[in-house]
N, C-alpha and C. Protein backbone atom coordinates (compact mmCIF):
# COMPACT_ATOMS: atom_id res chain seq x y z
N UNK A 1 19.47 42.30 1.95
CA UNK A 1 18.60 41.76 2.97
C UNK A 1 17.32 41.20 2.35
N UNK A 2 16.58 41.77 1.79
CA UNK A 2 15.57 41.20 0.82
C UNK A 2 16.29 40.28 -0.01
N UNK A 3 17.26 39.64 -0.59
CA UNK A 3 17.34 38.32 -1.41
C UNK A 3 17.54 37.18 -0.45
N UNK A 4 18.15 37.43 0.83
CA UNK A 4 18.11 36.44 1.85
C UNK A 4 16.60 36.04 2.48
N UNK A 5 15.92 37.32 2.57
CA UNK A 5 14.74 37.06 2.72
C UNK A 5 13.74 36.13 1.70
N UNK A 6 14.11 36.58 0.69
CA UNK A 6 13.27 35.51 -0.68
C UNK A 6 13.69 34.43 -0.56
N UNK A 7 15.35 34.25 -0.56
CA UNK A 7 15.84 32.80 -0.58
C UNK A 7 15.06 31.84 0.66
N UNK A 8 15.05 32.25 1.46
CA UNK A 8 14.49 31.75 2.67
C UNK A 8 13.28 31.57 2.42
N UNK A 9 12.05 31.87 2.33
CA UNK A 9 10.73 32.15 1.88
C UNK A 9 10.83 30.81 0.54
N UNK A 10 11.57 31.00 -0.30
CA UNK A 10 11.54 30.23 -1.41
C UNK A 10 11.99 28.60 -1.14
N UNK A 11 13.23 28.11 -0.07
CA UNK A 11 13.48 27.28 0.12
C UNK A 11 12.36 26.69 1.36
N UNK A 12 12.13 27.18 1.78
CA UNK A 12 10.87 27.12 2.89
C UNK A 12 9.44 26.42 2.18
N UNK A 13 9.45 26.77 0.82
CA UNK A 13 8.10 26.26 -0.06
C UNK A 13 8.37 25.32 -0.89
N UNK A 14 9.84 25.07 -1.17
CA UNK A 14 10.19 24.24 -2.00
C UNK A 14 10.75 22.94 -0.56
N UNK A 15 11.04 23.11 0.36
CA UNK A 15 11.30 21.98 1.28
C UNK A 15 10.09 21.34 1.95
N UNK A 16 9.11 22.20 1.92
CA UNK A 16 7.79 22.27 3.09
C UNK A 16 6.96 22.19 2.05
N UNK A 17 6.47 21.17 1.01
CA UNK A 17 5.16 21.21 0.17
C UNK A 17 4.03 21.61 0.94
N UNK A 18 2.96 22.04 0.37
CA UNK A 18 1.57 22.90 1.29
C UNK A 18 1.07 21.47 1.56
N UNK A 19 0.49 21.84 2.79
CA UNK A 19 -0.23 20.65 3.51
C UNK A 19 -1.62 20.36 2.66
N UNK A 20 -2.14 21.26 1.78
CA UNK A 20 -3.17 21.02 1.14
C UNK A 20 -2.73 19.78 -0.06
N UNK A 21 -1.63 19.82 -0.20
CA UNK A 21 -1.50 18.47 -1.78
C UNK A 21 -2.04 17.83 -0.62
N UNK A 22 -2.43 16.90 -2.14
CA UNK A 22 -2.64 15.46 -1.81
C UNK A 22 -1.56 14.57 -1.87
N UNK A 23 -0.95 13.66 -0.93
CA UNK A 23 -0.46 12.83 -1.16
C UNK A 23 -0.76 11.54 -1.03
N UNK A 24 -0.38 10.66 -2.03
CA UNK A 24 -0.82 9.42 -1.89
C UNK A 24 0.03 8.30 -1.29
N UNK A 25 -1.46 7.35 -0.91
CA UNK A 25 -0.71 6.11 -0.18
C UNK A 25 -0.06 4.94 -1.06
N UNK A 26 1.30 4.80 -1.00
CA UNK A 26 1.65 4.00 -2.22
C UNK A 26 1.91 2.56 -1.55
N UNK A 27 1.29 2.12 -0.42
CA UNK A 27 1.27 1.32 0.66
C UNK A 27 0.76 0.11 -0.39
N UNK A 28 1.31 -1.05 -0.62
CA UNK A 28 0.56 -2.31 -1.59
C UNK A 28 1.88 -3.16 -1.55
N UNK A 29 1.46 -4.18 -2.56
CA UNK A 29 2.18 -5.10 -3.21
C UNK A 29 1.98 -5.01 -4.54
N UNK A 30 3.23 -4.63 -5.37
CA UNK A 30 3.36 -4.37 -6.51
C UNK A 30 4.04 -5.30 -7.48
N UNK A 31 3.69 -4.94 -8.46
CA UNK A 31 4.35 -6.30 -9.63
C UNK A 31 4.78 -5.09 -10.85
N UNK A 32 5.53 -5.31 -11.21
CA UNK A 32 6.24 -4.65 -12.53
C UNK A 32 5.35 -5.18 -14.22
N UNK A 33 4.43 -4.02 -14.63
CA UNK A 33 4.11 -4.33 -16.34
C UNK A 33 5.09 -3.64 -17.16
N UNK A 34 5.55 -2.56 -16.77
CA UNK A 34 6.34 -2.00 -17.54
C UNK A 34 7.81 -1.48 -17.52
N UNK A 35 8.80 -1.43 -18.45
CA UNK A 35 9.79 -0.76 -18.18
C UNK A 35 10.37 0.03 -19.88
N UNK A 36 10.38 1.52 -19.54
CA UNK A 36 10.67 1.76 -21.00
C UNK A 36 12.11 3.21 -20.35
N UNK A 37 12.63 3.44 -21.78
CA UNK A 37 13.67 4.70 -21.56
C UNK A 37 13.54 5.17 -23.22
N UNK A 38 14.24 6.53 -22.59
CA UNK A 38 14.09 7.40 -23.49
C UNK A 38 15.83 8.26 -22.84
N UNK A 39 16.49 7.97 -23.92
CA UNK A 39 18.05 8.66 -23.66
C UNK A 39 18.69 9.98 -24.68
N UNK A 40 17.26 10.46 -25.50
CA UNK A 40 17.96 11.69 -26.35
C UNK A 40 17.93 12.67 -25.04
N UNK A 41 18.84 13.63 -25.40
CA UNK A 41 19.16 15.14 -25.03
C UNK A 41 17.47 15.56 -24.50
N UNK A 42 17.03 15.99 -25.39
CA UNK A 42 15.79 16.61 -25.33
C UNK A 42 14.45 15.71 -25.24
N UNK A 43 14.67 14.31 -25.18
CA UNK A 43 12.85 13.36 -25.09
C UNK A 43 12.50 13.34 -26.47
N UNK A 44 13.13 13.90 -27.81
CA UNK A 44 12.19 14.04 -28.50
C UNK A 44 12.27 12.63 -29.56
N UNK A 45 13.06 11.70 -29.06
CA UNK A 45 13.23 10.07 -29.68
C UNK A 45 12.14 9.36 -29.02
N UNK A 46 11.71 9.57 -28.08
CA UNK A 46 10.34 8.86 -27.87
C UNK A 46 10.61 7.72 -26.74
N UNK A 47 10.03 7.18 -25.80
CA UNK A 47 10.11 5.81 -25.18
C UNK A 47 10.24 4.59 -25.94
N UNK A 48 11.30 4.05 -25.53
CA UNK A 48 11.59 2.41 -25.77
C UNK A 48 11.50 1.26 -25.13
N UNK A 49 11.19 0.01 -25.13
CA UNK A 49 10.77 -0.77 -24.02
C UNK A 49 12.08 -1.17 -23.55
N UNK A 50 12.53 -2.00 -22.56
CA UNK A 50 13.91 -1.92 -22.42
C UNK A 50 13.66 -3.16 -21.63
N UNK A 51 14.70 -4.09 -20.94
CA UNK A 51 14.71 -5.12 -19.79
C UNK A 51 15.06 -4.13 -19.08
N UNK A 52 15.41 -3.75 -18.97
CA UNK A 52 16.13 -3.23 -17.38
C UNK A 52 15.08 -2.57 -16.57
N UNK A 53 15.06 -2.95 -15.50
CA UNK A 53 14.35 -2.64 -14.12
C UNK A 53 15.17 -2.56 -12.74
N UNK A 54 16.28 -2.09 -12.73
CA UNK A 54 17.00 -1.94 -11.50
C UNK A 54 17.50 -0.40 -11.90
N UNK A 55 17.86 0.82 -10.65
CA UNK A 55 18.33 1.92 -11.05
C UNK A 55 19.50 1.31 -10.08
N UNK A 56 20.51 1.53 -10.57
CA UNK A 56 22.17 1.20 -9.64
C UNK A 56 22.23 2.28 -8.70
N UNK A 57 22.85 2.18 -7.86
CA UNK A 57 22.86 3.89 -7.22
C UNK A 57 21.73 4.45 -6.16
N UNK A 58 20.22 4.03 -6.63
CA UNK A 58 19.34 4.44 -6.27
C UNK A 58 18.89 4.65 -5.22
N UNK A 59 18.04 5.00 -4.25
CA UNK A 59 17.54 4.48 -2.86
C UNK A 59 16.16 3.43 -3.20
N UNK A 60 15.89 3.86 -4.38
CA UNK A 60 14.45 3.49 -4.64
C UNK A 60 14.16 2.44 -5.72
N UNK A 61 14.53 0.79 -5.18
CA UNK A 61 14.46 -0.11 -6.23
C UNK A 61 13.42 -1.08 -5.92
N UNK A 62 11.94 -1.67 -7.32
CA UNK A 62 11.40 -2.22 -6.33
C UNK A 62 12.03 -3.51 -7.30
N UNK A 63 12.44 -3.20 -8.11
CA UNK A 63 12.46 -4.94 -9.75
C UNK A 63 11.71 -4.98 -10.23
N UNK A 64 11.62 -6.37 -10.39
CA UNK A 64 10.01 -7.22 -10.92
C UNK A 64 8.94 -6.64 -9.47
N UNK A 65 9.23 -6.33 -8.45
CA UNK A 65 8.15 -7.04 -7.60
C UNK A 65 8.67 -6.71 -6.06
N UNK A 66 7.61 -5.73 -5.50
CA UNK A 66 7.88 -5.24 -3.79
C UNK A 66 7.07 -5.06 -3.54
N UNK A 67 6.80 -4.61 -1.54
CA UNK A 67 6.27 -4.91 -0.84
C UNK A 67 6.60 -3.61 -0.59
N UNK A 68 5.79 -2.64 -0.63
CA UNK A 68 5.77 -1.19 -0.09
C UNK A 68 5.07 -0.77 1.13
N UNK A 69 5.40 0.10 2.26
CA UNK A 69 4.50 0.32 3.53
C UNK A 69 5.10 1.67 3.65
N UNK A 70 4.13 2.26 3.28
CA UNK A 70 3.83 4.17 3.31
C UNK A 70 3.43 4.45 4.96
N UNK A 71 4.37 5.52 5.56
CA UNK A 71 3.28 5.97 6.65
C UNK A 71 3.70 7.88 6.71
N UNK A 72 3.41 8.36 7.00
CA UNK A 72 3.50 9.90 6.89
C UNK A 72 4.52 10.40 6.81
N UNK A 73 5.59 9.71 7.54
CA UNK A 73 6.83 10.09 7.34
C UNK A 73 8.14 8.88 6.92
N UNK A 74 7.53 7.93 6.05
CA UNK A 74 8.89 6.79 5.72
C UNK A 74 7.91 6.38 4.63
N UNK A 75 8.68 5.56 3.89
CA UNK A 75 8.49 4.83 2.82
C UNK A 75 9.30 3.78 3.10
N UNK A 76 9.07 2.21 3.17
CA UNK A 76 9.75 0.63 3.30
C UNK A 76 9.76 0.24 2.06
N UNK A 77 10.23 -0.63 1.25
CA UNK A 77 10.39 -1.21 0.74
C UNK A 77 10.69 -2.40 1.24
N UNK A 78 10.33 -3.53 0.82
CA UNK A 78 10.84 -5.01 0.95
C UNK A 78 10.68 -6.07 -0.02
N UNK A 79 10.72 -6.94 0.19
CA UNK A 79 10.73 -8.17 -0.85
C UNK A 79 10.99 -7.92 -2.18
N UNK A 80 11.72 -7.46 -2.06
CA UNK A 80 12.15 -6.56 -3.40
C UNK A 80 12.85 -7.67 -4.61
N UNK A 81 12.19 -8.16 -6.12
CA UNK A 81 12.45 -8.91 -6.71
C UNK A 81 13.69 -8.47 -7.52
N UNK A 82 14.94 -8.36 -6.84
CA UNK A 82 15.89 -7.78 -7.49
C UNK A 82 16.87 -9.28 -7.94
N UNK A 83 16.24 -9.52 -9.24
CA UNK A 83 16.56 -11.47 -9.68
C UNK A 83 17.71 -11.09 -10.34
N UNK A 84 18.33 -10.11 -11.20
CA UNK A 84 19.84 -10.04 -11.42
C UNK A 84 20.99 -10.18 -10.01
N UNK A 85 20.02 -9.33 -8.91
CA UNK A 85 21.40 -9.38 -8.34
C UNK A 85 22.08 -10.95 -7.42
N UNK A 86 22.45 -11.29 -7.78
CA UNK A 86 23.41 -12.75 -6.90
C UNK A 86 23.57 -12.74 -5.23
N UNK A 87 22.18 -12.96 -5.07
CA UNK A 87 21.56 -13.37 -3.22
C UNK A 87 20.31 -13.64 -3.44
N UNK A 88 20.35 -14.16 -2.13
CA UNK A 88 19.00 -14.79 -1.92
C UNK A 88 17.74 -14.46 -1.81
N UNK A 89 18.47 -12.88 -0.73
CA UNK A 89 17.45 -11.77 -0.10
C UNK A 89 17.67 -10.85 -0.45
N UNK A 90 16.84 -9.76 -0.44
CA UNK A 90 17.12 -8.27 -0.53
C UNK A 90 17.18 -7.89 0.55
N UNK A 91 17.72 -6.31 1.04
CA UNK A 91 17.50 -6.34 2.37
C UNK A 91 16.45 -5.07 2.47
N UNK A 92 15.75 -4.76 3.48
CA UNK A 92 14.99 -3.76 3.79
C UNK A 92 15.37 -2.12 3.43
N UNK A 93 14.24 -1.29 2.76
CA UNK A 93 15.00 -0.48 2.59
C UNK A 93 14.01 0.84 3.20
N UNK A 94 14.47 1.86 3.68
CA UNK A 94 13.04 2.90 4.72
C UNK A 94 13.86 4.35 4.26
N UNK A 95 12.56 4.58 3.68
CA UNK A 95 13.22 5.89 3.32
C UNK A 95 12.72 7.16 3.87
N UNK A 96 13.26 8.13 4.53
CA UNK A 96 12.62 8.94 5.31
C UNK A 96 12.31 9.85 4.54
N UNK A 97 10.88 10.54 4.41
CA UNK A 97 10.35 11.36 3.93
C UNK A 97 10.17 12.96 4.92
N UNK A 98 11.61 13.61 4.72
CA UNK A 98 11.54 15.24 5.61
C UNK A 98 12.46 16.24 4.86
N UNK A 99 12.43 15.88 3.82
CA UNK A 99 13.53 16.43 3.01
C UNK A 99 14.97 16.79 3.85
N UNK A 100 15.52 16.07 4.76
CA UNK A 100 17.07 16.03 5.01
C UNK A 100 17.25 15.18 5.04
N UNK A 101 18.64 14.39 4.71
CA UNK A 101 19.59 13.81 4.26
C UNK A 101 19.37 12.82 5.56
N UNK A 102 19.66 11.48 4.90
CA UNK A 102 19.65 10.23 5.62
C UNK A 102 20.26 9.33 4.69
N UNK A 103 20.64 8.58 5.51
CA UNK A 103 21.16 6.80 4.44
C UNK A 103 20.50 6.16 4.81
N UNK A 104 20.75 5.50 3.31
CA UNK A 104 19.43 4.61 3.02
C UNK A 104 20.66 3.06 2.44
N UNK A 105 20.01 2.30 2.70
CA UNK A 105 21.00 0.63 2.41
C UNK A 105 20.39 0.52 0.86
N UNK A 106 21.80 0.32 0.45
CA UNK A 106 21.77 -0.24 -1.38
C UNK A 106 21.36 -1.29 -1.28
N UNK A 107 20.23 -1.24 -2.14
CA UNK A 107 19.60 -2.75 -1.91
C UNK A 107 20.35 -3.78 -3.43
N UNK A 108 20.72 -2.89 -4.31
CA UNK A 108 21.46 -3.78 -5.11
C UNK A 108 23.23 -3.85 -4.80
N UNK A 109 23.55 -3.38 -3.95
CA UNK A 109 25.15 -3.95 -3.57
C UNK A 109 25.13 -5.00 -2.61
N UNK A 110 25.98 -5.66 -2.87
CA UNK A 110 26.26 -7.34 -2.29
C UNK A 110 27.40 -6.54 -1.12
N UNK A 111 27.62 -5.82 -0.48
CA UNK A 111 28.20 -4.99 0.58
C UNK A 111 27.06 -4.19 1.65
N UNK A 112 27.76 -3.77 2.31
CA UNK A 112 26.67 -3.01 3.33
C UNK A 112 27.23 -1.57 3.05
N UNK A 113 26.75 -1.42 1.76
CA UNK A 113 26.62 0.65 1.16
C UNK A 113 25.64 0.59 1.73
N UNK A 114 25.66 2.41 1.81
CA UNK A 114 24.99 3.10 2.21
C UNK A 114 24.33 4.13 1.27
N UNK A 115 23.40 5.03 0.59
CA UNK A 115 23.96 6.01 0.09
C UNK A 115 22.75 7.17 0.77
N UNK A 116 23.67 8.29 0.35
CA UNK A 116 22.94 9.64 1.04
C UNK A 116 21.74 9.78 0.27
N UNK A 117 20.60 9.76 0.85
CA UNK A 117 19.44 10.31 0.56
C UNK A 117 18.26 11.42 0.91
N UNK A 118 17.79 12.04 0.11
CA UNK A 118 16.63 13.32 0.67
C UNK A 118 15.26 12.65 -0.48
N UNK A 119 14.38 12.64 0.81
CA UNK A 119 13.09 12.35 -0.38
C UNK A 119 11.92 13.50 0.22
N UNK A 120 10.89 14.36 -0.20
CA UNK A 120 10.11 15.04 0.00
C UNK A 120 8.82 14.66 -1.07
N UNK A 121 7.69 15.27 -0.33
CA UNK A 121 6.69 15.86 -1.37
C UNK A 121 6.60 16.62 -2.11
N UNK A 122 6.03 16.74 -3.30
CA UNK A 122 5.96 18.24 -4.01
C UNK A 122 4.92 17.66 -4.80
N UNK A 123 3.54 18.47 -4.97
CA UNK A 123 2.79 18.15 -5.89
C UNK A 123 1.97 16.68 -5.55
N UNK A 124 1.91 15.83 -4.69
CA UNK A 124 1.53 14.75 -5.06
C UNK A 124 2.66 13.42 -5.24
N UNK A 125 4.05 14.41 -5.52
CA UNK A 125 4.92 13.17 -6.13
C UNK A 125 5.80 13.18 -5.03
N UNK A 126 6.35 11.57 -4.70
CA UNK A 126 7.64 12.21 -3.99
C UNK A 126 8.92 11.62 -4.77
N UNK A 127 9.71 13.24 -4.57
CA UNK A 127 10.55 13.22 -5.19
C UNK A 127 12.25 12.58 -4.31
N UNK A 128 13.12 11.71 -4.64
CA UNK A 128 13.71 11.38 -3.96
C UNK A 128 15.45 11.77 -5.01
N UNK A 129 16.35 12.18 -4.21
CA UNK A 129 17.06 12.73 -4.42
C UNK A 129 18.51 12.25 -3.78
N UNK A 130 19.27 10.63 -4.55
CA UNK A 130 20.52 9.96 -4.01
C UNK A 130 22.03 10.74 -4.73
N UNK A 131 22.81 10.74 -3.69
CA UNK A 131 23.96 11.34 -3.87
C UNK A 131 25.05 9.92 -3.65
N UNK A 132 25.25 9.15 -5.12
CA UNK A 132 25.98 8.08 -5.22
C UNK A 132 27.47 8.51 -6.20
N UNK A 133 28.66 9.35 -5.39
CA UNK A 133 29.40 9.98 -6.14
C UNK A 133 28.99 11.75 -6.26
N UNK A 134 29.21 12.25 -7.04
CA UNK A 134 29.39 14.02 -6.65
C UNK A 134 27.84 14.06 -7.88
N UNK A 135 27.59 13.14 -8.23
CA UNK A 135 26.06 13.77 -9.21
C UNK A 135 24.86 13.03 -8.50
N UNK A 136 23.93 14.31 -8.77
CA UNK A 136 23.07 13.52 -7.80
C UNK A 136 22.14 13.15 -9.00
N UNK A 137 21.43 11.91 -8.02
CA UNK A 137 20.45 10.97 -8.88
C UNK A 137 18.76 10.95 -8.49
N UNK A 138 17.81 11.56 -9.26
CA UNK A 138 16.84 12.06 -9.13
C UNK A 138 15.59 10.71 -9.85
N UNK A 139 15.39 10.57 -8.84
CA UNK A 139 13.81 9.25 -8.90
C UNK A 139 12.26 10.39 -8.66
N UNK A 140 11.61 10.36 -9.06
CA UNK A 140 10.13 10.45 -8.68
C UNK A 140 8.93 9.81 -8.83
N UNK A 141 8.34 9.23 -7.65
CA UNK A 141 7.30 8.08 -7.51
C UNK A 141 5.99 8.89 -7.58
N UNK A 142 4.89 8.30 -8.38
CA UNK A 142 3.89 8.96 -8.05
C UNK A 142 2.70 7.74 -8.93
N UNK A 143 1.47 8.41 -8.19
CA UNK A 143 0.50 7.09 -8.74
C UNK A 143 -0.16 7.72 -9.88
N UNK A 144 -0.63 7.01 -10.88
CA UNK A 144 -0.75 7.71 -12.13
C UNK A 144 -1.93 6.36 -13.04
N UNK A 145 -2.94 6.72 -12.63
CA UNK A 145 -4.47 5.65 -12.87
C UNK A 145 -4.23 4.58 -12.34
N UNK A 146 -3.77 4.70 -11.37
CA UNK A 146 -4.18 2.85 -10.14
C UNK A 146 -2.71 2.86 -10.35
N UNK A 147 -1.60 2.96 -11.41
CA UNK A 147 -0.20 2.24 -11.36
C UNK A 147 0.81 3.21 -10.70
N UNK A 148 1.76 2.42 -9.86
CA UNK A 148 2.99 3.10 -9.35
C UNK A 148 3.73 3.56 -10.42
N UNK A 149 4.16 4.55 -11.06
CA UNK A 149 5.63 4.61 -11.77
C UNK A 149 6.60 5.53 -10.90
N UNK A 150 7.86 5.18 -11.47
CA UNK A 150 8.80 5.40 -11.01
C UNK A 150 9.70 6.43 -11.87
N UNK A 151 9.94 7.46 -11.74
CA UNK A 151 10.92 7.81 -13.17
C UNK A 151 12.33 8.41 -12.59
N UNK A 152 13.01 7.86 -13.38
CA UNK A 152 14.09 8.50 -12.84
C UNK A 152 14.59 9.11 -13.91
N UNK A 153 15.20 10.33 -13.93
CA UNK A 153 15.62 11.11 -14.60
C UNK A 153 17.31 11.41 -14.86
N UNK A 154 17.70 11.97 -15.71
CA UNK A 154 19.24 12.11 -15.85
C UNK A 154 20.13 13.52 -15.44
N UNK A 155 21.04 13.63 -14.87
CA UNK A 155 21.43 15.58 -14.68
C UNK A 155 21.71 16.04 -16.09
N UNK A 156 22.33 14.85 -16.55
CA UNK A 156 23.34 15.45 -17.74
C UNK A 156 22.63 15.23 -18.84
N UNK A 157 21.22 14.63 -18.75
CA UNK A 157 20.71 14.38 -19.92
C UNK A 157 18.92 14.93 -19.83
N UNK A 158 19.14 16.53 -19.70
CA UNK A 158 17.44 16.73 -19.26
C UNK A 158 16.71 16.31 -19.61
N UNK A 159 16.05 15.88 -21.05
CA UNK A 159 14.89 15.57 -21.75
C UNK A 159 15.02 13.65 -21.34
N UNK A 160 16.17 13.49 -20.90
CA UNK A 160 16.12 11.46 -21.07
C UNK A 160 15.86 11.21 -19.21
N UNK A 161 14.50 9.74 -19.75
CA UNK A 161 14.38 9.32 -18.30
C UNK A 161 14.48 7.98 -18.74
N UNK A 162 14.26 7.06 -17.80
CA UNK A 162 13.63 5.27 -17.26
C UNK A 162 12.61 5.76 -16.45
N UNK A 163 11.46 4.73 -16.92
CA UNK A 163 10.51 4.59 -16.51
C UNK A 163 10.03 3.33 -16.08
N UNK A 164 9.39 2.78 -14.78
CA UNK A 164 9.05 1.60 -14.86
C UNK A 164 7.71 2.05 -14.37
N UNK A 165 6.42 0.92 -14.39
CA UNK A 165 5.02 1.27 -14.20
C UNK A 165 4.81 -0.17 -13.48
N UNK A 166 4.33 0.11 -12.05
CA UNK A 166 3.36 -0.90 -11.42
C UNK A 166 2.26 -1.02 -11.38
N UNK A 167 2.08 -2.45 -10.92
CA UNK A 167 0.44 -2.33 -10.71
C UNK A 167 0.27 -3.00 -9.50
N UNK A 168 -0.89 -2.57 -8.95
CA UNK A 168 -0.83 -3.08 -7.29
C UNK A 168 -1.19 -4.53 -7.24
N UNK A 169 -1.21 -5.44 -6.52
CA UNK A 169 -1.58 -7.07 -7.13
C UNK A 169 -2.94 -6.84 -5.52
């Protein structure tokens, strides 16, 4: 009875960040300066600069270049400069911030996917959490001296992320 009790108590603090963080408004128009990765096991090869700026899979793509609108409970994306993918437009993408599961539209499939998403606060950051296939795929946005970055991280590869860094225009 007490480990159900902890579990509960524990998932309760880890779903429900304290109302005291701060969270920030990532509400702008952004432009892409950076994009780097780092793919050892452990991080300890260092960041590399890389082209790539799209996460496949993701809920959370902005490119070169988006149009973000934060409100307490969603995150939009739009105008999203996704110039590899073959269309004209991107389409809108709103991501609900309550930590349960919603779909969210692939903004890089030329189809109308869907994929399962959970995004929450913790700390300041929000962490967003897509289930594209049985592994899940872990992004975290947070503002870091005036710039958006983005990192997304690997299951199978703890120490290796992608990183991209905005700046608000």
């Amino acid at each position: 009875m007490i480990r159900l009790g902890a579990l509960v108590i524990f998932v309760g603090l880890v779903a429900f960040p304290s109302r005291n963080a701060q969270v920030p408004n990532l509400s702008g128009v952004w432009r892409l300066v950076s994009a780097t990765i780092n793919m050892s096991r452990d991080g300890s090869t260092g960041e590399r600069v890389t082209k790539t700026y799209l996460a496949d899979g993701h809920a959370f793509n902005c490119g070169r270049g988006c149009r973000i609108v934060y409100t307490n409970s969603t995150l939009t994306i739009d105008n999203a400069q996704l110039q590899d993918v073959p269309r004209t437009s991107t389409p809108t993408v709103t991501i609900v911030i309550d930590g349960k599961p919603h779909k969210v539209v692939d903004s890089i499939s030329s189809s109308a996917k869907t994929i399962d998403t959970v995004a929450q606060w913790d700390a300041g950051k929000l962490l967003i959490t897509s289930m594209n296939g049985e592994v899940p795929l872990q992004q975290t946005l947070a503002l870091e001296q005036g710039q958006l970055v983005m990192v997304k991280s690997y299951v199978n590869y703890p120490g290796a992320k992608f990183t991209l860094r905005y700046t608000r225009n």
